[in-house]
Structures are given as structure tokens and as C-alpha cells.
C-alpha atoms as a PDB file:
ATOM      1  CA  UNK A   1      -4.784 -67.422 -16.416  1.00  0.00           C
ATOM      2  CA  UNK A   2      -3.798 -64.764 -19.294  1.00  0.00           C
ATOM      3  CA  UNK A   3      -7.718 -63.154 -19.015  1.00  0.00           C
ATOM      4  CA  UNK A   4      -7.446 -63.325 -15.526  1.00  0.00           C
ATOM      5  CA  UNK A   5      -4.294 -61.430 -15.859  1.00  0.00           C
ATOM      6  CA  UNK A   6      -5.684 -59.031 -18.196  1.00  0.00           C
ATOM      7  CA  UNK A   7      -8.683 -58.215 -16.374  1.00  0.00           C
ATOM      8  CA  UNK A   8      -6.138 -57.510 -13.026  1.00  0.00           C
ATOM      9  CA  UNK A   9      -4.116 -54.899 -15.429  1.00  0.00           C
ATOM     10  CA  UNK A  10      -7.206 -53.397 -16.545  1.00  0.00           C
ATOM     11  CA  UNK A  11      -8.356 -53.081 -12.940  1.00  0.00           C
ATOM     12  CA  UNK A  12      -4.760 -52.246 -11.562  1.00  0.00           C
ATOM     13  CA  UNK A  13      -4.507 -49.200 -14.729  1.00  0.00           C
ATOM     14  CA  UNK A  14      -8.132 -47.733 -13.698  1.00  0.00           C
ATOM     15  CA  UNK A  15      -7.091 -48.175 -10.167  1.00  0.00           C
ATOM     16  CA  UNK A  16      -3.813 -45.811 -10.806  1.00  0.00           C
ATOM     17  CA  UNK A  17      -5.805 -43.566 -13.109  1.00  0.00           C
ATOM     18  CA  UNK A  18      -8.313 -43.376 -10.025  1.00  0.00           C
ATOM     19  CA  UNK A  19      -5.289 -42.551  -7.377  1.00  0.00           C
ATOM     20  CA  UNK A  20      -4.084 -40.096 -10.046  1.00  0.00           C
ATOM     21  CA  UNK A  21      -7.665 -38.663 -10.553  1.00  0.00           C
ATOM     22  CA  UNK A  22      -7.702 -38.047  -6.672  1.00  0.00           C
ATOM     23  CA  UNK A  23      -4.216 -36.426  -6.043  1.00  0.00           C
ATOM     24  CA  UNK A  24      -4.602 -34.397  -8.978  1.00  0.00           C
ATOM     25  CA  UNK A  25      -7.894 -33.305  -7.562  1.00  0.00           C
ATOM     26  CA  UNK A  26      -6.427 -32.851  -3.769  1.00  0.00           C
ATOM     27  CA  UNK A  27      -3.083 -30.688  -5.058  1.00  0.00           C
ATOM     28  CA  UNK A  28      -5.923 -28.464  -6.592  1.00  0.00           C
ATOM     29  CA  UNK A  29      -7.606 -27.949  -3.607  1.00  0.00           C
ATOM     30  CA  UNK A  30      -4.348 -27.673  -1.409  1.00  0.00           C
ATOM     31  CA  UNK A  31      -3.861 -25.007  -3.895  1.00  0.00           C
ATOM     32  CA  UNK A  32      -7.185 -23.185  -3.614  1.00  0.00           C
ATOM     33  CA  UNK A  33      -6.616 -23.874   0.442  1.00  0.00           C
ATOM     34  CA  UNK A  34      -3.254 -21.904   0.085  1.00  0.00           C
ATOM     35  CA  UNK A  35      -4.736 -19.079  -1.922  1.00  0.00           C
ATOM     36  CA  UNK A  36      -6.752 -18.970   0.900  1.00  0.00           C
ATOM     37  CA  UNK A  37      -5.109 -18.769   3.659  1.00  0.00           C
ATOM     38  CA  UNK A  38      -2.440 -16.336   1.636  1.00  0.00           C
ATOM     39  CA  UNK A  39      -5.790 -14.066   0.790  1.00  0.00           C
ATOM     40  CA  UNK A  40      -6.464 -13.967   4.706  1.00  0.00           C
ATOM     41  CA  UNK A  41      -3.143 -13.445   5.796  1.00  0.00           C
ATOM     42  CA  UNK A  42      -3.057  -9.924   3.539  1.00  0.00           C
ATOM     43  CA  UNK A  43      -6.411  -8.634   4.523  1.00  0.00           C
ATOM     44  CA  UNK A  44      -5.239  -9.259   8.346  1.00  0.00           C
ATOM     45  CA  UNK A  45      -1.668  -7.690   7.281  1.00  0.00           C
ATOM     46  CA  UNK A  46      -3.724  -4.720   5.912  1.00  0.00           C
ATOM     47  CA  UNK A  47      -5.836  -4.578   8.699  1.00  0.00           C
ATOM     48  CA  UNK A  48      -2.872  -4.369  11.004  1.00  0.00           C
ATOM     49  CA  UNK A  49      -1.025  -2.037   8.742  1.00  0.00           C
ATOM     50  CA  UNK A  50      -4.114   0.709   8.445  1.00  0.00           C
ATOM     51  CA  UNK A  51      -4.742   0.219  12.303  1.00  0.00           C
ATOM     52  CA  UNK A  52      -0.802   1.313  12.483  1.00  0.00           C
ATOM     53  CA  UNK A  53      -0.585   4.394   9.990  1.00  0.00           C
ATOM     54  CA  UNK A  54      -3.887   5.435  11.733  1.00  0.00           C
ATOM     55  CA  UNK A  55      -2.598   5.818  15.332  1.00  0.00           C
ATOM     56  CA  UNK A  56       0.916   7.144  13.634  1.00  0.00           C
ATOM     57  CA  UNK A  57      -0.900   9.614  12.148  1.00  0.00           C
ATOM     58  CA  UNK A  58      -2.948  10.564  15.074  1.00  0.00           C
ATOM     59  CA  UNK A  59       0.701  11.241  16.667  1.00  0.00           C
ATOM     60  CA  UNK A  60       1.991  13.092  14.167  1.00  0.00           C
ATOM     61  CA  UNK A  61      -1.208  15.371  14.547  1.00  0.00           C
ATOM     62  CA  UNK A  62      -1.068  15.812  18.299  1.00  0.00           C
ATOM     63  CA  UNK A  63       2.802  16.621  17.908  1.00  0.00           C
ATOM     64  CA  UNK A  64       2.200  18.999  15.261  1.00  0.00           C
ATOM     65  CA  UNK A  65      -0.709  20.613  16.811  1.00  0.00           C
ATOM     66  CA  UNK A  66       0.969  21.253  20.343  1.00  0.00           C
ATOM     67  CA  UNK A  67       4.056  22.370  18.090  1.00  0.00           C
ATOM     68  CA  UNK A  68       1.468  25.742  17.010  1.00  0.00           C
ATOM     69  CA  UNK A  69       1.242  25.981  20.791  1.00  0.00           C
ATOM     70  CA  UNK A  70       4.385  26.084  21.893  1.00  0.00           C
ATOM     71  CA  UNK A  71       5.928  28.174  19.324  1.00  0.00           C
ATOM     72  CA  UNK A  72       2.970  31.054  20.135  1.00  0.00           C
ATOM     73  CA  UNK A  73       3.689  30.639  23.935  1.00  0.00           C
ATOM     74  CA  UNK A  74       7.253  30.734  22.760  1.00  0.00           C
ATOM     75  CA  UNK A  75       6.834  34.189  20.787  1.00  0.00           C
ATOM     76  CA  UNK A  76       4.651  35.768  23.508  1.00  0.00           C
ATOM     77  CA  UNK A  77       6.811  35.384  25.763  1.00  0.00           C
ATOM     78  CA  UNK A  78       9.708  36.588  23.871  1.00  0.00           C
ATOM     79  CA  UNK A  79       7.415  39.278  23.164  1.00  0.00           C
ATOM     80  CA  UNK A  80       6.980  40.230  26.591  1.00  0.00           C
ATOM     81  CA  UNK A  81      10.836  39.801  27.459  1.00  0.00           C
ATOM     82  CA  UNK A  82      11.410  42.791  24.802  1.00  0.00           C
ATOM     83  CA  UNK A  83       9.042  44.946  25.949  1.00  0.00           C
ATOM     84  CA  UNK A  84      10.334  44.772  29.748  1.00  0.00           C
ATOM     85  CA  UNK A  85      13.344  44.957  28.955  1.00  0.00           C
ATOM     86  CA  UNK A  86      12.776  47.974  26.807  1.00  0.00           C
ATOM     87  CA  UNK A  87      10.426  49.537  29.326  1.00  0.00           C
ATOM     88  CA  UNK A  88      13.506  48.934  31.828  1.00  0.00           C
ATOM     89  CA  UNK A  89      16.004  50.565  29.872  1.00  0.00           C
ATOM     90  CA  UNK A  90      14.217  53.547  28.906  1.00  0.00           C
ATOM     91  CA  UNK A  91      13.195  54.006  32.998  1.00  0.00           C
ATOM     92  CA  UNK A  92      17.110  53.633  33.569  1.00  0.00           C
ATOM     93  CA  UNK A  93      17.920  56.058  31.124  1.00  0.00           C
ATOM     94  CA  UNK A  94      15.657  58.383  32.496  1.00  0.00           C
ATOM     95  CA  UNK A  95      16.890  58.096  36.018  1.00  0.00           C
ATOM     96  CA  UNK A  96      20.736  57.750  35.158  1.00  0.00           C
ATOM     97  CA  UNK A  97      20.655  60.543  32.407  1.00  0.00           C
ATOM     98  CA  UNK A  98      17.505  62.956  32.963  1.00  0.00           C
ATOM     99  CA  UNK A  99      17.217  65.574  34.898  1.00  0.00           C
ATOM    100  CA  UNK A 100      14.465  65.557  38.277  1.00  0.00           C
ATOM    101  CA  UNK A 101      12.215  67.784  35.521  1.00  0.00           C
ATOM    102  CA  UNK A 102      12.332  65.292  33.186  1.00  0.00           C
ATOM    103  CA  UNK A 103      11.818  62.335  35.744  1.00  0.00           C
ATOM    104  CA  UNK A 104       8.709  63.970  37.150  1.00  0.00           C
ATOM    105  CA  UNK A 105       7.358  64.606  33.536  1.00  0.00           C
ATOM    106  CA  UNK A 106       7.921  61.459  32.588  1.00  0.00           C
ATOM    107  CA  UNK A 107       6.331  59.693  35.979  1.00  0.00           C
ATOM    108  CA  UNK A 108       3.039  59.533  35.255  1.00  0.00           C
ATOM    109  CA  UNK A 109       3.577  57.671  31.520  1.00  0.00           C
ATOM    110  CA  UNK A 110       6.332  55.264  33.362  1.00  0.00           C
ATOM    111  CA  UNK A 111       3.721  54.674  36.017  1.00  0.00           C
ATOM    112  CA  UNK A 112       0.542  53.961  33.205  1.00  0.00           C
ATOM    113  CA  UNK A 113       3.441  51.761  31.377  1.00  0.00           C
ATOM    114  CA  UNK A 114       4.574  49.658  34.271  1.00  0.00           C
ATOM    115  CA  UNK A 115       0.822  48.674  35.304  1.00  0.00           C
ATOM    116  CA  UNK A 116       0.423  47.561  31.487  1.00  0.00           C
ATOM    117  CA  UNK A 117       3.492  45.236  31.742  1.00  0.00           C
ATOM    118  CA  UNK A 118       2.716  43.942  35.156  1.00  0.00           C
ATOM    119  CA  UNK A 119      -1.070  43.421  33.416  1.00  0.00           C
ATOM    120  CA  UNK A 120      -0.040  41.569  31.264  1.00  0.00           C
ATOM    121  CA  UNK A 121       1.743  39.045  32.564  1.00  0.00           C
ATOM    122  CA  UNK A 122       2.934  36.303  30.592  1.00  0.00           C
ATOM    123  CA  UNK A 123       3.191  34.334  33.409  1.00  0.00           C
ATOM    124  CA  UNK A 124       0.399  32.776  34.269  1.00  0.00           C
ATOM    125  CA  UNK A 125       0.016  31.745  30.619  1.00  0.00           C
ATOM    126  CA  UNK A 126       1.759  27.952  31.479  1.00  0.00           C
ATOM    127  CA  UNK A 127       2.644  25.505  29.072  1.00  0.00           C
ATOM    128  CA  UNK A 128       0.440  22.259  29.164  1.00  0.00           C
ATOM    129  CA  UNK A 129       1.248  19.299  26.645  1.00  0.00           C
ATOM    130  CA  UNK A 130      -1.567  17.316  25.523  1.00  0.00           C
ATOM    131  CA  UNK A 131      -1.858  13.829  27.293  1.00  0.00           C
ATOM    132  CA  UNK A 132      -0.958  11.339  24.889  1.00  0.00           C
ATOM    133  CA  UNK A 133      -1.352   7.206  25.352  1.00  0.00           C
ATOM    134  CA  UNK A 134      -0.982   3.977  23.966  1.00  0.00           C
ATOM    135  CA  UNK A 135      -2.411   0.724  25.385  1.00  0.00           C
ATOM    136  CA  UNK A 136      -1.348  -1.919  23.553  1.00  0.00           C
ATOM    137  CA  UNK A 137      -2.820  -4.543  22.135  1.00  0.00           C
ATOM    138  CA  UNK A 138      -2.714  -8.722  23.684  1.00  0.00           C
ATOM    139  CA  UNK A 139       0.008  -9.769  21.444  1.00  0.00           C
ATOM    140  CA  UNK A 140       0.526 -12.956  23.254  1.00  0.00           C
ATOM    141  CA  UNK A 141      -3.180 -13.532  21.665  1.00  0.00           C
ATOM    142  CA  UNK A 142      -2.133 -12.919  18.154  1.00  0.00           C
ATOM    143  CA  UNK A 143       0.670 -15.072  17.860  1.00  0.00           C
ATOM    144  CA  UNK A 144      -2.211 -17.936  17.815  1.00  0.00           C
ATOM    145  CA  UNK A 145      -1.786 -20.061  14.874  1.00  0.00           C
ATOM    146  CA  UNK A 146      -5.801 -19.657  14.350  1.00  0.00           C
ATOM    147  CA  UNK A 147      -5.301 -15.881  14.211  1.00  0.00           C
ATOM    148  CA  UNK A 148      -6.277 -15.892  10.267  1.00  0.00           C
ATOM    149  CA  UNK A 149      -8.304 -19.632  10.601  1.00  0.00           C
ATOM    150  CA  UNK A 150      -7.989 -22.933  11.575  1.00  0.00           C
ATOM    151  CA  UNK A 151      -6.434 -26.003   9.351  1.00  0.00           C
ATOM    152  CA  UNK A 152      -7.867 -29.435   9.649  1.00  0.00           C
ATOM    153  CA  UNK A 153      -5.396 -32.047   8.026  1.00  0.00           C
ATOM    154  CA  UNK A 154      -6.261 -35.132   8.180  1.00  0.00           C
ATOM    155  CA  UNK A 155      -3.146 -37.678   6.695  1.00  0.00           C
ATOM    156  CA  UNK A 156      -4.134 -40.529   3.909  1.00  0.00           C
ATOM    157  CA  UNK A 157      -8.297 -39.606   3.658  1.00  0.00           C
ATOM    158  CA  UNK A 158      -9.550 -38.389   0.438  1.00  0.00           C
ATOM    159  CA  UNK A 159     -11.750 -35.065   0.608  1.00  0.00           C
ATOM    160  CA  UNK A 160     -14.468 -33.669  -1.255  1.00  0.00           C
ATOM    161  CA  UNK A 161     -15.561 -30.383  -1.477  1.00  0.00           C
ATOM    162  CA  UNK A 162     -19.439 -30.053  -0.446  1.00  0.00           C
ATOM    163  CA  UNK A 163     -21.351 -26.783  -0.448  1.00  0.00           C
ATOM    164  CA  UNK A 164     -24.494 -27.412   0.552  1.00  0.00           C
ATOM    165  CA  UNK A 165     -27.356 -25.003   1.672  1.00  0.00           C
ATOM    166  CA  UNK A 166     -28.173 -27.682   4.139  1.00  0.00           C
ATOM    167  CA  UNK A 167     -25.157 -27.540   6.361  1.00  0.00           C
ATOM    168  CA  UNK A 168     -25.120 -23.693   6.119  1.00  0.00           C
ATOM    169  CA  UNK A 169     -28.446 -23.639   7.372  1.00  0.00           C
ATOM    170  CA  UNK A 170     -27.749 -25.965  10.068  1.00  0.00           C
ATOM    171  CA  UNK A 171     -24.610 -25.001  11.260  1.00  0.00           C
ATOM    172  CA  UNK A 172     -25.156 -21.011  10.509  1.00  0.00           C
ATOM    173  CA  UNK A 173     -22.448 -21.206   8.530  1.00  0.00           C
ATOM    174  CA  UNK A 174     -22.517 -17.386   6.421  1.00  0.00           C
ATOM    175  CA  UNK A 175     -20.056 -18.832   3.740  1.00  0.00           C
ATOM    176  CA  UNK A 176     -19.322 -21.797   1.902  1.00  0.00           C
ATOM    177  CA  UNK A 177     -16.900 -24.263   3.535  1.00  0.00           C
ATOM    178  CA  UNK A 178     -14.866 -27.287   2.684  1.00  0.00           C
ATOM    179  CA  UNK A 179     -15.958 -30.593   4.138  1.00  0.00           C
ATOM    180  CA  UNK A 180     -14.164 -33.802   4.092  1.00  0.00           C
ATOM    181  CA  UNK A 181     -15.155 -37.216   3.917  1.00  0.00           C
ATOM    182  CA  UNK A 182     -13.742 -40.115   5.785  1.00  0.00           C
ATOM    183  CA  UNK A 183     -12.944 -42.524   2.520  1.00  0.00           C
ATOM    184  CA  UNK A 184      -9.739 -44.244   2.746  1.00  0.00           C
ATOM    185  CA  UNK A 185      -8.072 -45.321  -0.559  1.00  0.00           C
END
């Protein structure tokens, strides 16, 4: 009865050091899983993040860009408001304050003058803005779980980790991947 005990606590201690073997080798691999997943979560967060200071920046360019235009519109026709109104007080200085010699002297210039202002309109010179649009992207399709992969879990089965050249070649799989076996303790 005592050998028979023995030989149970022998097989009960390499059965715990066999349970211990396998959690110590599964918390490893949850580990590696979890590097994982955290590894794909940042390349999709950096993804997202370049795809965002891109189109900002695209923004930003457009708004400074039709910023140049504006302010040159702007300035020409501020330009244009001087002259006119310069042109129109000299012609009402003329006619309040000059005398019919210096009016008829003077006609000819005025008349050259106010065909170069009415030339040059300003006008027909319109402002335009550039079009500018967003089209969002199907959010409702990236708050899948599976965005950044898909978990199997599968409660109380042990798990090995098999890379095999045969089951990439079969299943086209570019990458090594983590099977697991159906062995329950």
C-alpha cells in the first residue's frame, strides 16, 4: 500500500510539474499574443494618424494658397479704388476750380485717363474659392472588433505553436501563424 502510494505521489508531482510546464508555457504565449495584437494596434493607430496629418495638411495648403489669392485680388482692387478716386478728384478740381482754358487743355489727357480706368476694370476679375471636400470614411466598419485581427479562444484546451511550411503552402498563408490543438488536460 506505501509503494502504491509512492508511485501515486510521484505520478501526482510530475502530473503538477506537467500542468505547471503547460501554463507557464500558455502565459508566454498569451504574452507574445498581446505583444501582438498591441504591435498591430500601433501600426493601424499610425496608419490612421499619417492618413489624418496628410489630409490636414492638404487643408492647410489649399487655405494658405487661396489666402495669396485673395490678398492680391484684395490689393488690386484697392489699387484700383485709389486710382479712381484720384482720377475723380483731380477731374473735380479741374471743373470746380479751373478755368474753361484749363478744362479744354486738360480734356484730351482726362479723356485718354478715363478710357484707361474704365480698361481696366477690376471688375470682372471675381473671386473664386477653391472647391474643397471630405468624404468620410465607413466608421461603422471600423469599430469591428477584427479591425486589427481576429482572436480564437478556446477555454480549458492546451495549444501549441506549429509553423509549418506545410500549412502555409496549403492554406496560402504569407506568415507564420499559431495553431492550436484540441488536447484536453
Amino acid at each position: 500500500m506505501i509503494n502504491k502510494f509512492c508511485r501515486k505521489s510521484t505520478t501526482f508531482g510530475k502530473y503538477q510539474k506537467k500542468n505547471e510546464k503547460k501554463r507557464n508555457e500558455f502565459l508566454r504565449h498569451a504574452d507574445a499574443v498581446t505583444s501582438e495584437i498591441k504591435l498591430t494596434g500601433k501600426e493601424v493607430h499610425e496608419i490612421v494618424d499619417n492618413g489624418l496629418v496628410t489630409h490636414l495638411d492638404e487643408v492647410e495648403m489649399a487655405k494658405s494658397e487661396d489666402a495669396e489669392k485673395a490678398e492680391a485680388l484684395e490689393e488690386r482692387c484697392k489699387l484700383a479704388l485709389v486710382e479712381r478716386e484720384s482720377f475723380h478728384t483731380y477731374l473735380r478740381e479741374i471743373v470746380d476750380k479751373g478755368r474753361p482754358s484749363d478744362i479744354i487743355r486738360a480734356a484730351s489727357e482726362l479723356e485718354k485717363t478715363a478710357h484707361e480706368l474704365l480698361d481696366s476694370d477690376v471688375t470682372g476679375v471675381q473671386y473664386r474659392p477653391p472647391y474643397l471636400s471630405f468624404t468620410a470614411a465607413d466608421v461603422s466598419q471600423l469599430k469591428r472588433p477584427d479591425l486589427i485581427g481576429r482572436m480564437t479562444h478556446q477555454p480549458g484546451i492546451a495549444y501549441q505553436l506549429h509553423l509549418s511550411r506545410t500549412l502555409r503552402s496549403v492554406y496560402g498563408m504569407s506568415r507564420p501563424s499559431v495553431v492550436c490543438n484540441v488536447v484536453a488536460p
